[in-house]
Protein backbone atom coordinates (compact mmCIF):
# COMPACT_ATOMS: atom_id res chain seq x y z
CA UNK A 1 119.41 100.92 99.39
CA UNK A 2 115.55 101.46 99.13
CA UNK A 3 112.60 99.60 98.09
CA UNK A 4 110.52 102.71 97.88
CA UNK A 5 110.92 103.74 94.01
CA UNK A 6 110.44 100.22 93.00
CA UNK A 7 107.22 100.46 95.44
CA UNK A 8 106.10 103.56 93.74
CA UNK A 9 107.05 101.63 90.08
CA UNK A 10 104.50 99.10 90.63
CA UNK A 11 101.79 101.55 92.25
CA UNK A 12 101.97 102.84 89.06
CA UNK A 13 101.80 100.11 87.03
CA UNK A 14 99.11 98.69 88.70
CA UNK A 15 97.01 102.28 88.45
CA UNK A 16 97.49 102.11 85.27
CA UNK A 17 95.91 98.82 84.42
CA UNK A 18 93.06 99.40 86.88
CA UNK A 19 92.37 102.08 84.79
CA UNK A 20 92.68 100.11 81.62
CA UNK A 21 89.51 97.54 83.25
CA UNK A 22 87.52 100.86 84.41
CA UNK A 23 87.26 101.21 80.77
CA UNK A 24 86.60 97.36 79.57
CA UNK A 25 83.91 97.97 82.48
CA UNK A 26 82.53 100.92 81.02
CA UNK A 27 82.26 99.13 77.57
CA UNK A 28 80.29 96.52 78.95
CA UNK A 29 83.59 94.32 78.07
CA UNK A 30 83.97 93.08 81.73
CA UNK A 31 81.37 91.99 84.71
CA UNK A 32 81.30 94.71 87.58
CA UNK A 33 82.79 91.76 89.59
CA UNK A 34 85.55 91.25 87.01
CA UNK A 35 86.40 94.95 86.98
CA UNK A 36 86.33 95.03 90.87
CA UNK A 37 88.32 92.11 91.61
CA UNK A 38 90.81 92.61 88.71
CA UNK A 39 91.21 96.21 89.36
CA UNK A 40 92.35 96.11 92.73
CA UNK A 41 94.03 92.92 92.02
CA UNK A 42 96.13 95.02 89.59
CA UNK A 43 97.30 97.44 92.54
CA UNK A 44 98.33 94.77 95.07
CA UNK A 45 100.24 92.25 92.91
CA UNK A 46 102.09 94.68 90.49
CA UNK A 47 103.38 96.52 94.01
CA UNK A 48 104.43 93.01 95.23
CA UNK A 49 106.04 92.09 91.49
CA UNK A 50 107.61 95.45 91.82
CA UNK A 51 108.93 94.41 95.66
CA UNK A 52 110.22 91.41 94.61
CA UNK A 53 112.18 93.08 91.47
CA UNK A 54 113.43 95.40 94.08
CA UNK A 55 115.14 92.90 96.17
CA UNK A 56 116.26 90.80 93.60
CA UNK A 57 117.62 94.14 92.33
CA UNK A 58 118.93 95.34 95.59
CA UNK A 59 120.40 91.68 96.44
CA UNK A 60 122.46 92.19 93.67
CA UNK A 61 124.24 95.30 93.87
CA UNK A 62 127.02 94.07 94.54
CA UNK A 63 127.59 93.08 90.62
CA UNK A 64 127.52 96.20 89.88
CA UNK A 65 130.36 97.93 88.37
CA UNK A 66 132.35 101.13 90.02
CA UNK A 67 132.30 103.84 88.30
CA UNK A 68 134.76 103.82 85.17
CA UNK A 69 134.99 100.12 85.23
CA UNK A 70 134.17 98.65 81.89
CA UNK A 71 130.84 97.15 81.67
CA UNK A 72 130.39 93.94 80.21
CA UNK A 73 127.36 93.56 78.24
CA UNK A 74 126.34 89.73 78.75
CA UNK A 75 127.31 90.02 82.10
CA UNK A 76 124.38 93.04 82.47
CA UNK A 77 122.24 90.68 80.17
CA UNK A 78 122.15 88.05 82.38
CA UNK A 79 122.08 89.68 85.43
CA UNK A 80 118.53 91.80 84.40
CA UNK A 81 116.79 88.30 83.00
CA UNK A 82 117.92 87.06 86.46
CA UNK A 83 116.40 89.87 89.01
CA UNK A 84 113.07 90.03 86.19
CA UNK A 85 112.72 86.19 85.71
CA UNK A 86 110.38 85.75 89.42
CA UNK A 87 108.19 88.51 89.08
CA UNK A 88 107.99 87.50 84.81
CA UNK A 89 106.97 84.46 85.76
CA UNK A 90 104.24 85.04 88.61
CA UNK A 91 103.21 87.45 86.31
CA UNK A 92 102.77 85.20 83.00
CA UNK A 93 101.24 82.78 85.15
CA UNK A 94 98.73 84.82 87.27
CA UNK A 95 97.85 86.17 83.66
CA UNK A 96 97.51 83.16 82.04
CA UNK A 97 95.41 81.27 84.84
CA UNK A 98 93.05 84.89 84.90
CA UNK A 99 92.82 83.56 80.85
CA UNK A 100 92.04 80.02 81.18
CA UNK A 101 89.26 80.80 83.99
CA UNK A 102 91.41 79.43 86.57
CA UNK A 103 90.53 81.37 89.62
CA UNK A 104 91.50 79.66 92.62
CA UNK A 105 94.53 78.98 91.16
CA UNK A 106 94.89 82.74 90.01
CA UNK A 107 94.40 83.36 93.49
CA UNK A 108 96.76 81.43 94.46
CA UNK A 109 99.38 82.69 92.58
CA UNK A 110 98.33 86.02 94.04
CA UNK A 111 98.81 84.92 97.44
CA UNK A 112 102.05 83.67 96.94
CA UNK A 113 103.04 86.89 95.10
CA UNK A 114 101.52 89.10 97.94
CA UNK A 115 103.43 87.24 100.38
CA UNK A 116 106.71 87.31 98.45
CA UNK A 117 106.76 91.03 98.32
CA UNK A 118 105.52 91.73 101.51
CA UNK A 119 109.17 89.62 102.56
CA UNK A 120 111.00 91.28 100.31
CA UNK A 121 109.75 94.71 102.13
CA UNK A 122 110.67 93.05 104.87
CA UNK A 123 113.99 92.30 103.89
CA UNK A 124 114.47 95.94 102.71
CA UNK A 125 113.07 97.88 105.02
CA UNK A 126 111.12 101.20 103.10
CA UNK A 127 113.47 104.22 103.53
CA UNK A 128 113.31 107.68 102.20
């Protein structure tokens, strides 16, 4: 099992809405401070979301049906809103906080998500 294309995932991700506050930058939408801090923000927390996905993901594989078994849908249901509801959650609330002006407690929420990815990496060590 690998952590690497969930890794890559939320690399992606992240890219993607650093990109997205390059532009509310270039608008004149967002503070340079507000595009720097948010933008790299972005990068770091959605590659710890995607970490923490990953292991909940990987922790879990052993739900996972052989091949030819028949695949009961509420069981799969469940088991997704399970290994999404962490990262759905830091998420909502980082976002939220970031929305209410709440910056010390946005950064905490950051911290916390950095350092719950960086165990789950730990836990599943990157392998190619």
């Amino acid at each position: 099992a690998t952590m690497l294309p969930f890794l890559i995932a939320g690399l992606g991700f992240g890219l993607a809405e650093a990109f997205l506050y390059l532009g509310d930058y270039s608008m004149g939408q967002a503070s340079g401070i507000d595009h720097y801090l948010r933008g790299t923000w972005s990068v770091l927390l959605h590659t710890a979301w995607a970490a923490i996905t990953g292991y909940m993901v990987l922790r879990s594989q052993s739900k996972v049906p052989e091949v030819g078994q028949v695949l009961d849908v509420s069981d799969t249901f469940w088991s997704l809103i399970f290994v999404m509801l962490p990262t759905a959650l830091l998420h909502g609330l980082y976002d939220a906080l970031c929305a209410h002006n709440e910056p010390i407690y946005a950064l905490l929420v950051g911290l916390v998500s950095l350092s719950l990815g960086w165990l789950a990496c730990q836990r599943y060590k990157i392998k190619t």
